[in-house]
C-alpha atoms as a PDB file:
ATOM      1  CA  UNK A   1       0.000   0.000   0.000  1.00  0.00           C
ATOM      2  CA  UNK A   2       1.257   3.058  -1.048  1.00  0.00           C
ATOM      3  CA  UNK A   3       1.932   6.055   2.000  1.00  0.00           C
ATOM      4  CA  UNK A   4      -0.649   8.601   1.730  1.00  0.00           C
ATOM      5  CA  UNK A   5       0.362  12.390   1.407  1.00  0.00           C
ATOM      6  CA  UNK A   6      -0.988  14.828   3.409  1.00  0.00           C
ATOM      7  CA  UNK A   7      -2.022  18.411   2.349  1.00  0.00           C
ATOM      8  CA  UNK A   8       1.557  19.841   2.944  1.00  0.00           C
ATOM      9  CA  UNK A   9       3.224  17.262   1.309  1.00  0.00           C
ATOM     10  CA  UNK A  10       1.136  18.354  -1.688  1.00  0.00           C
ATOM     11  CA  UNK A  11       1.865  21.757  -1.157  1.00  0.00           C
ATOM     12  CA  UNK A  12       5.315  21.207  -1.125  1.00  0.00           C
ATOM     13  CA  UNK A  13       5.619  19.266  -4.141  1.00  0.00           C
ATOM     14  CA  UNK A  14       3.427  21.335  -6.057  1.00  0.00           C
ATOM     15  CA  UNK A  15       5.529  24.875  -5.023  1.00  0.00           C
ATOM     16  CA  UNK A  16       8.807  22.506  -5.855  1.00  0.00           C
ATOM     17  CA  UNK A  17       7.502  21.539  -9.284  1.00  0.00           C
ATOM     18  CA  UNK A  18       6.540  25.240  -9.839  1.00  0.00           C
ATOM     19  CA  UNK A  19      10.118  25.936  -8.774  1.00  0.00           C
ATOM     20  CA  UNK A  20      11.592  23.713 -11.446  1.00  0.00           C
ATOM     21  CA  UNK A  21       9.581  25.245 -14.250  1.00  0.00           C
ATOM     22  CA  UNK A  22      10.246  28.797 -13.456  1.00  0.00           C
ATOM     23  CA  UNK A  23      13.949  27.636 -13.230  1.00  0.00           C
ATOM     24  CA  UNK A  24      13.860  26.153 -16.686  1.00  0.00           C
ATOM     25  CA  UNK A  25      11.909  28.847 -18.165  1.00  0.00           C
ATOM     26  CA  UNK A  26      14.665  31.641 -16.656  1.00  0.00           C
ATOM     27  CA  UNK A  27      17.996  29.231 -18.153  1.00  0.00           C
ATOM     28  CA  UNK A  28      15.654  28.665 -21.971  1.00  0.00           C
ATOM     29  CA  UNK A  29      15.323  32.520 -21.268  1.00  0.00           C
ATOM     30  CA  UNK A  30      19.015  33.320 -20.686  1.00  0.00           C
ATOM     31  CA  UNK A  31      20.391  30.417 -23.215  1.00  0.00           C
ATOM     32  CA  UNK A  32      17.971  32.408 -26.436  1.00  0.00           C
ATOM     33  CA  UNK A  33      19.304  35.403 -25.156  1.00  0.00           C
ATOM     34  CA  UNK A  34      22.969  34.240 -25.440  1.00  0.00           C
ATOM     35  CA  UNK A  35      22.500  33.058 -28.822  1.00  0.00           C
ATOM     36  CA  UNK A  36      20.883  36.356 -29.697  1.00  0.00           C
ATOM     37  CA  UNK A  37      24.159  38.322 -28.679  1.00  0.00           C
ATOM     38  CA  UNK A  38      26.566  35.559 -29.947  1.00  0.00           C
ATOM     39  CA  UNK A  39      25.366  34.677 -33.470  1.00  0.00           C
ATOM     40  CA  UNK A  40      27.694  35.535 -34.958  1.00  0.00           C
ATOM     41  CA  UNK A  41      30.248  33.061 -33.063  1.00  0.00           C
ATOM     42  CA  UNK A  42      27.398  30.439 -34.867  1.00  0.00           C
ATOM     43  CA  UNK A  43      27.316  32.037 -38.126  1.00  0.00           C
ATOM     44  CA  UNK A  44      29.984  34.162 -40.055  1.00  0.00           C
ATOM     45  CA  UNK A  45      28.405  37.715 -40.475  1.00  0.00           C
ATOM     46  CA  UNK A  46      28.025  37.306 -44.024  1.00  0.00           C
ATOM     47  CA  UNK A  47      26.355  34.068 -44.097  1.00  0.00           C
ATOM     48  CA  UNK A  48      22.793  34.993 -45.647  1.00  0.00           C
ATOM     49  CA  UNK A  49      24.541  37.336 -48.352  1.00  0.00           C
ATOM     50  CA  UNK A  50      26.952  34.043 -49.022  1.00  0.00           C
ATOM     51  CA  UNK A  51      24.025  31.895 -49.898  1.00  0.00           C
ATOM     52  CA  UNK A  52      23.367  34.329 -52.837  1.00  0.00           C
ATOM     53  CA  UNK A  53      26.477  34.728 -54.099  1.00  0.00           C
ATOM     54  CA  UNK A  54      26.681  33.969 -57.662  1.00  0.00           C
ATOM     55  CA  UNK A  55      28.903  30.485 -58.311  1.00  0.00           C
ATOM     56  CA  UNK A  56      31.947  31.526 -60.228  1.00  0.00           C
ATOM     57  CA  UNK A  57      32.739  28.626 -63.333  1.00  0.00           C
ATOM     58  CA  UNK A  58      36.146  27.846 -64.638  1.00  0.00           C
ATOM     59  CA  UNK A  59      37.124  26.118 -67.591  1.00  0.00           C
ATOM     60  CA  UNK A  60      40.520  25.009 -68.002  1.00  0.00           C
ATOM     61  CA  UNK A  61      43.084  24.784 -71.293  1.00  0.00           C
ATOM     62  CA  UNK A  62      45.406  21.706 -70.994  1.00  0.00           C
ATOM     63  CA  UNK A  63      47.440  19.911 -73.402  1.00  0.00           C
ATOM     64  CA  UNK A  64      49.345  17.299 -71.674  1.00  0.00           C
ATOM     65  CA  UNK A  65      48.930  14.927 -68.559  1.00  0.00           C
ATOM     66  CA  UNK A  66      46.981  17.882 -66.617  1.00  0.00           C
ATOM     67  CA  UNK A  67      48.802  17.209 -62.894  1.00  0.00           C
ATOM     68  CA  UNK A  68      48.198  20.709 -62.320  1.00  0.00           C
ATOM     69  CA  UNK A  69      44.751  20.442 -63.473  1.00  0.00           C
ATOM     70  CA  UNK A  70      44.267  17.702 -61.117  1.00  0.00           C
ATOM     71  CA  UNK A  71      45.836  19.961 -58.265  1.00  0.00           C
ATOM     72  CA  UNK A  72      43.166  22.316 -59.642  1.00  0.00           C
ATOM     73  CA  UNK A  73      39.981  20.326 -59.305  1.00  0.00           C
ATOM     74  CA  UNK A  74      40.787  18.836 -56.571  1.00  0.00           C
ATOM     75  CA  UNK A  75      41.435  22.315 -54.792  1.00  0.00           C
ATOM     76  CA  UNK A  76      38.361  23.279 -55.485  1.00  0.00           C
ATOM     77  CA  UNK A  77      36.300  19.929 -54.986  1.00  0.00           C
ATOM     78  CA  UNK A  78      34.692  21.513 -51.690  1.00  0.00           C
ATOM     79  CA  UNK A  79      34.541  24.638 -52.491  1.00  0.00           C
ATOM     80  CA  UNK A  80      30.770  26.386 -53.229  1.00  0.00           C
ATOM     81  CA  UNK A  81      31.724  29.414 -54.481  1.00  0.00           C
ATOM     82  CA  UNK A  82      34.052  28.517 -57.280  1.00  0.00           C
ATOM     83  CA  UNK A  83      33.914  25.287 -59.532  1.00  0.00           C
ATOM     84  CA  UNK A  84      35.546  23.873 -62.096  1.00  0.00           C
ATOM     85  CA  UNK A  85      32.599  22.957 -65.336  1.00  0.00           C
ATOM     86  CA  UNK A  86      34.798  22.134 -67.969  1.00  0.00           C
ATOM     87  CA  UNK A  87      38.454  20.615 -69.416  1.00  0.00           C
ATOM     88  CA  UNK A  88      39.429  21.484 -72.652  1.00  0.00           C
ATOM     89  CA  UNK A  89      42.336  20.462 -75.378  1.00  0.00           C
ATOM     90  CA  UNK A  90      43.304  20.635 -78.359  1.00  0.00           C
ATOM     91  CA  UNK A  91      45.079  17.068 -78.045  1.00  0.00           C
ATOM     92  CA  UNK A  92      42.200  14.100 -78.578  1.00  0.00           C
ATOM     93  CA  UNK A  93      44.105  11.594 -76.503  1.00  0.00           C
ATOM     94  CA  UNK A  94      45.568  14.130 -73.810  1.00  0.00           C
ATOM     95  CA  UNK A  95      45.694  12.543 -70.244  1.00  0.00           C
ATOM     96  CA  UNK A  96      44.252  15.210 -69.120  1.00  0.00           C
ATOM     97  CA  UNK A  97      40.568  14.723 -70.759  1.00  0.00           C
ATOM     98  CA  UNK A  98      40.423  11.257 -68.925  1.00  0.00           C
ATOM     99  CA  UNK A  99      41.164  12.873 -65.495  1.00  0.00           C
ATOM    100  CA  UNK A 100      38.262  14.959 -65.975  1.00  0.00           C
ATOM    101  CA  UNK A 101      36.109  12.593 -66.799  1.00  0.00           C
ATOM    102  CA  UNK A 102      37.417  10.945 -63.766  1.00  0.00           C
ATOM    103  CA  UNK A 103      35.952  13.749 -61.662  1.00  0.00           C
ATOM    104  CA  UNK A 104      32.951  13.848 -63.368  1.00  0.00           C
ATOM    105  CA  UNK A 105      33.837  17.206 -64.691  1.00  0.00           C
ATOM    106  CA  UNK A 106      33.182  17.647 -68.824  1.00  0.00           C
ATOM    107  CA  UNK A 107      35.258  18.255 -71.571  1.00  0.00           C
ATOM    108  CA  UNK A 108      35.911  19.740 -74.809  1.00  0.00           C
ATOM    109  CA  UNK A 109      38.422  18.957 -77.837  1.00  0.00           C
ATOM    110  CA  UNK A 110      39.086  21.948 -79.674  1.00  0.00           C
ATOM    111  CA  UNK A 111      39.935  21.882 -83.413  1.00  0.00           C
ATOM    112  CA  UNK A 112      43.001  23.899 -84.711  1.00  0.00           C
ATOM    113  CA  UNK A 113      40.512  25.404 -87.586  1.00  0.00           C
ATOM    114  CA  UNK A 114      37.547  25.675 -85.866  1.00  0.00           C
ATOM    115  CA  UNK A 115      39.416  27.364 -82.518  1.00  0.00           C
ATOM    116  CA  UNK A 116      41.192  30.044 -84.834  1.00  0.00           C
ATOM    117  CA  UNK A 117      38.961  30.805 -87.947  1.00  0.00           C
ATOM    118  CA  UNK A 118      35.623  30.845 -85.755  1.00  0.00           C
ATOM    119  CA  UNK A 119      34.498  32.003 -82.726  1.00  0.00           C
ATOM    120  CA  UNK A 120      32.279  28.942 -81.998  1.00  0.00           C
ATOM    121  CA  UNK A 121      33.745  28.188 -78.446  1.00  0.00           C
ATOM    122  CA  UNK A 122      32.556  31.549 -77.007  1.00  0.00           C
ATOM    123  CA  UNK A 123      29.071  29.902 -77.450  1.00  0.00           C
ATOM    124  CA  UNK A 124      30.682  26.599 -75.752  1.00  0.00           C
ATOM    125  CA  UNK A 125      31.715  28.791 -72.975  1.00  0.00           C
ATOM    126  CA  UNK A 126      28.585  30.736 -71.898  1.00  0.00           C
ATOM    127  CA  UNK A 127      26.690  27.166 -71.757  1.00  0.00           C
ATOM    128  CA  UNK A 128      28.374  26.771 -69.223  1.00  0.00           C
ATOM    129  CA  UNK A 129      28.539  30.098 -67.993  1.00  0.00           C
ATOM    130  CA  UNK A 130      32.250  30.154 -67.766  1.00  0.00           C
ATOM    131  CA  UNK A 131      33.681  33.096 -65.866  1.00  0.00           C
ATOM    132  CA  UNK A 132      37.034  32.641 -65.736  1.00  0.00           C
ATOM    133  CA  UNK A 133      40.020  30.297 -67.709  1.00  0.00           C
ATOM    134  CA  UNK A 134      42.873  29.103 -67.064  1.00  0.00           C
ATOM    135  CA  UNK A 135      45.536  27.440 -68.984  1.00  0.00           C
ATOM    136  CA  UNK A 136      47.488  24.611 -67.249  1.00  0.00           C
ATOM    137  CA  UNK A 137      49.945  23.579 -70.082  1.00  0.00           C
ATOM    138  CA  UNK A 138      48.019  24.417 -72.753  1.00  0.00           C
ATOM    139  CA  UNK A 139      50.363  24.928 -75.380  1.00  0.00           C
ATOM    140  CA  UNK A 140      48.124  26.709 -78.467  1.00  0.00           C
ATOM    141  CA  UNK A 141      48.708  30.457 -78.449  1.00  0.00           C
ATOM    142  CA  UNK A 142      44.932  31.858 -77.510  1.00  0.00           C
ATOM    143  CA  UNK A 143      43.261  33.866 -80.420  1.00  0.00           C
ATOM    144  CA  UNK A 144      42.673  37.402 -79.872  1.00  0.00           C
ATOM    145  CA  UNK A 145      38.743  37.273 -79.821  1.00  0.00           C
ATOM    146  CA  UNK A 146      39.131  34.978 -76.960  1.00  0.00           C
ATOM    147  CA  UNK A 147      41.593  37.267 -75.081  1.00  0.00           C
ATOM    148  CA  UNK A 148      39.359  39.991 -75.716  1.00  0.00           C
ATOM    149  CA  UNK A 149      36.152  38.065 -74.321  1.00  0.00           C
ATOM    150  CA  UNK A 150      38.065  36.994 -70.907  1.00  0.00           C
ATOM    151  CA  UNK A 151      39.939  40.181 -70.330  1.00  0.00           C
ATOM    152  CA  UNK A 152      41.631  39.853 -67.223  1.00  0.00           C
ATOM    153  CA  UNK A 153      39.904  36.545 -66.553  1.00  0.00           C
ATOM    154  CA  UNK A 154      42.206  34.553 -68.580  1.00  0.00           C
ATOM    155  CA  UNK A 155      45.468  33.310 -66.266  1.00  0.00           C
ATOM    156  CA  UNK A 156      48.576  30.949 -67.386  1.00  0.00           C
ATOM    157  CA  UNK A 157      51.483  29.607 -65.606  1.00  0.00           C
ATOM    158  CA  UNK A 158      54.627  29.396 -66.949  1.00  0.00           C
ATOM    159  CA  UNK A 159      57.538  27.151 -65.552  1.00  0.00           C
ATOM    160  CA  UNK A 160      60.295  29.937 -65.448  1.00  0.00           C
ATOM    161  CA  UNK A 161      60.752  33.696 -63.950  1.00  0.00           C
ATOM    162  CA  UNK A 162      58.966  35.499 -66.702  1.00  0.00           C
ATOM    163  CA  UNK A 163      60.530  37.637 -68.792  1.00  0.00           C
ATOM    164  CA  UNK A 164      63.567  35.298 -69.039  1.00  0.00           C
ATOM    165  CA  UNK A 165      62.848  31.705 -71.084  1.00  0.00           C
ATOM    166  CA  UNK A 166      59.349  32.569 -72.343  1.00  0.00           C
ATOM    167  CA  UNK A 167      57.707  33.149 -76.002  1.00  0.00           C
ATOM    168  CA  UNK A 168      56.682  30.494 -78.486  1.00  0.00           C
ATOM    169  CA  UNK A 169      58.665  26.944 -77.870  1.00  0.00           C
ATOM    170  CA  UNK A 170      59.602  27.943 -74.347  1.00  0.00           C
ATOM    171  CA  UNK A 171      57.459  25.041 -72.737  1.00  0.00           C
ATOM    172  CA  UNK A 172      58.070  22.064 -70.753  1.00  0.00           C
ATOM    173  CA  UNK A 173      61.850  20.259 -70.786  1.00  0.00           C
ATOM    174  CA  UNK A 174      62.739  23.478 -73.442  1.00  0.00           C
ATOM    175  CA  UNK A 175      62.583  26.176 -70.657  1.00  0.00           C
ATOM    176  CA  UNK A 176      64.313  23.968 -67.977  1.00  0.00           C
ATOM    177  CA  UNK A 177      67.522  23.255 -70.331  1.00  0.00           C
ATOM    178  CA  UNK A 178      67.595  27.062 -71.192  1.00  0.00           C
ATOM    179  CA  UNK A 179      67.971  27.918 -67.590  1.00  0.00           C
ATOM    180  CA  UNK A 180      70.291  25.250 -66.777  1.00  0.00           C
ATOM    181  CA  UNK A 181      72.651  26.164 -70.268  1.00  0.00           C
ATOM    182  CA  UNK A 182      72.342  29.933 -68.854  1.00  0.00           C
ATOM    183  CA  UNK A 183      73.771  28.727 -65.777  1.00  0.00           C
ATOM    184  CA  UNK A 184      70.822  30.074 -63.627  1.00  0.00           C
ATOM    185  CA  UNK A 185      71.230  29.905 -59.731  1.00  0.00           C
ATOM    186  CA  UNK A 186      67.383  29.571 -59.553  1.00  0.00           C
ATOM    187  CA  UNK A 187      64.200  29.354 -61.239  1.00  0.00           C
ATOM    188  CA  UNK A 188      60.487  29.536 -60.561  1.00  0.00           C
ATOM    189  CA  UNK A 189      56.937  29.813 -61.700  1.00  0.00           C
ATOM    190  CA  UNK A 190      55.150  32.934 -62.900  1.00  0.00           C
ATOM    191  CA  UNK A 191      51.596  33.543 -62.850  1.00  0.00           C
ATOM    192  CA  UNK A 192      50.253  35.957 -65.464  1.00  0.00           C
ATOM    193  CA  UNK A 193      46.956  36.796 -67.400  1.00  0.00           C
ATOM    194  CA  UNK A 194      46.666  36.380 -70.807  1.00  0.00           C
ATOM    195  CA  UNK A 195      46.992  38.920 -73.620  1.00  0.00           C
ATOM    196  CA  UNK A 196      47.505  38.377 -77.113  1.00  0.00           C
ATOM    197  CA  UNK A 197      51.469  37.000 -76.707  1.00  0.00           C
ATOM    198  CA  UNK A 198      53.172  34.513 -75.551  1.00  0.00           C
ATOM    199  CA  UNK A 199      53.990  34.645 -72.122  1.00  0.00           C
ATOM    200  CA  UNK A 200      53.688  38.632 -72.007  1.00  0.00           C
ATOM    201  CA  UNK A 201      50.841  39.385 -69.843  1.00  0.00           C
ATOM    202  CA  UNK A 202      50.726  40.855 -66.812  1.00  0.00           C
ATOM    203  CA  UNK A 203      52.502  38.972 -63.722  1.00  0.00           C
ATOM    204  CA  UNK A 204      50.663  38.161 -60.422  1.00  0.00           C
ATOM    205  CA  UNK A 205      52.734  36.349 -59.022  1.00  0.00           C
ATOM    206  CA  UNK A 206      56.029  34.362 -59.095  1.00  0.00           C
ATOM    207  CA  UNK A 207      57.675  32.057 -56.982  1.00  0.00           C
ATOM    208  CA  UNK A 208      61.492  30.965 -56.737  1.00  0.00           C
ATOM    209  CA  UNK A 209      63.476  27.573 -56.103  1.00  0.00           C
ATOM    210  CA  UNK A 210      67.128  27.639 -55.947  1.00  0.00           C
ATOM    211  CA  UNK A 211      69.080  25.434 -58.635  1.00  0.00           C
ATOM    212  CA  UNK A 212      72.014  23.542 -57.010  1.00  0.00           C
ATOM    213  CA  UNK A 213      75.227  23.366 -59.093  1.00  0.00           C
ATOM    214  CA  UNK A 214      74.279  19.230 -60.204  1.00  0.00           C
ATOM    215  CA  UNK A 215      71.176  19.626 -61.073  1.00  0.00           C
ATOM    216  CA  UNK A 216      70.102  18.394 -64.397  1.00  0.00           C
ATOM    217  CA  UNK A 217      66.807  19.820 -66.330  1.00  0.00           C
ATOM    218  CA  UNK A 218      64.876  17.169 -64.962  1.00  0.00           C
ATOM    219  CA  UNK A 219      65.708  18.132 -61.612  1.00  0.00           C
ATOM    220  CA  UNK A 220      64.912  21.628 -62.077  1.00  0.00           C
ATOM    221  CA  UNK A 221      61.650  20.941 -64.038  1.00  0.00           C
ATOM    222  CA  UNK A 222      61.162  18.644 -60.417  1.00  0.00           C
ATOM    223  CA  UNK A 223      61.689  21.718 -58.349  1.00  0.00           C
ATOM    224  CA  UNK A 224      59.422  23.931 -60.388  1.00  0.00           C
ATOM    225  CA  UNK A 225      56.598  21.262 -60.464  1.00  0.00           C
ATOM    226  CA  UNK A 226      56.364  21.689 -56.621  1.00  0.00           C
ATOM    227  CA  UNK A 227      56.070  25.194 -56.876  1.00  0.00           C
ATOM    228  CA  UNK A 228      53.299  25.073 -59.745  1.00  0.00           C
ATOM    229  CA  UNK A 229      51.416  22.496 -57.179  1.00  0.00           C
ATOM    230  CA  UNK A 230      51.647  24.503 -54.407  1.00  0.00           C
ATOM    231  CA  UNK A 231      50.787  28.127 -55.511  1.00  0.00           C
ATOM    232  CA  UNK A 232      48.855  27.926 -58.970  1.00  0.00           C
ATOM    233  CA  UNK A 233      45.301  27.331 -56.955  1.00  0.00           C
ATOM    234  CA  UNK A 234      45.121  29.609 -54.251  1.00  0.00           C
ATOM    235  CA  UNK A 235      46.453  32.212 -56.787  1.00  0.00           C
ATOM    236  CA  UNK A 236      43.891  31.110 -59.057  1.00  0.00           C
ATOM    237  CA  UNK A 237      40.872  31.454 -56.110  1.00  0.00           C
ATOM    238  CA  UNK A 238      42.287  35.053 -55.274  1.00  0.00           C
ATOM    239  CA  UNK A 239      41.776  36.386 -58.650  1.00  0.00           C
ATOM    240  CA  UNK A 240      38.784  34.799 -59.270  1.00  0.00           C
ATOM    241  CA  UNK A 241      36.947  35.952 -56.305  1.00  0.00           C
ATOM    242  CA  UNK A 242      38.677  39.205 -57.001  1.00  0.00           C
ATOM    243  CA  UNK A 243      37.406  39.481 -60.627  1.00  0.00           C
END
């Protein structure tokens, strides 16, 4: 049998109860109060004007293997403010096209004829609302209609520290035996937008390695590689949020 309760045992449990709820109440109460003052510990301050941010597109030019296109894509994987949408060459059979389609990512062959005598891939472009390009080792100089159309949003990297070793022919192994005939104690990457020349464009940025007295052209083109890895996609995200 269970005890009975008498009237002030009632009493008591019922002011107790009414204790606990007015406690609760006053620490919900003081908890929505600290949120209030501290969202922005919870949320960055820009968060609702993030979420309608426009998505910036690139496209990238490649002509080879495409291990810094890789780096690339892969640097911006996570990111929701700027993708990669497309992979072009102007090599059929270019590593680089089976990377992409790798990461799901698709891609474009581009004809010598059609790429120079018609302006066909602007089209190609703005279905996918490309805002920005970048050439990774893509070796065709880029017409001047194209130039024009990504003014300042056009960017290259170039295995040497631009001015030296650049212009037409100064790519891959080519530039690294240049700077290791000119006896060079160092090389580098530059990163430059694209005008109408080769390798003349504005410079944004440049990075050095030192050369060590036994080092052959592959060694150097090893050194540079690293640097090309390292920098070309956070330089790349700066001047495309930027632009």
């Amino acid at each position: 049998m269970l005890p009975d309760i008498g009237q002030s045992d009632k009493n008591r449990t019922i002011t107790m109860s009414k204790e606990c709820k007015s406690q609760y109440l006053t620490y919900t109460f003081c908890f929505l109060i600290y949120t209030c003052l501290n969202i922005n510990c919870i949320f960055p301050k820009n968060w609702q004007n993030r979420k309608h941010e426009k998505v910036r597109n690139i496209a990238i030019f490649a002509s080879g293997t495409g291990s810094n296109a890789k780096k690339i894509v892969e640097y911006f994987e996570k990111n929701d403010q700027i993708q990669v949408v497309l992979i072009a060459s102007n090599r059929a059979k270019a590593p680089v096209l089976q990377m992409a389609k790798d990461f799901g990512i698709d891609t474009l062959k581009l004809d010598r004829t059609t790429f120079y005598q018609t302006e066909s891939i602007l089209g190609q472009l703005q279905q996918y609302k490309v805002d920005f390009i970048v050439l990774a080792g893509f070796l065709w100089l880029v017409p001047n209609y194209l130039v024009k159309a990504y003014d300042k949003r056009m960017v290259n990297i170039h295995p040497a520290l631009l001015p030296k070793y650049g212009g037409k022919g100064m790519y891959g192994i080519n530039v690294h035996q240049a700077v290791k005939d000119a006896g060079d104690e160092e090389s580098g990457i530059t990163i430059h937008l694209v005008n109408e020349q080769y390798d003349e464009g504005s410079i944004v940025f440049q990075a050095r390695c030192t050369i060590d007295a036994g080092d052959t052209p592959t060694d150097i083109a090893k050194k540079v590689l690293k640097l090309e890895h390292r920098h070309f996609a956070p330089v790349i995200e700066d001047l495309v949020s930027a632009s």
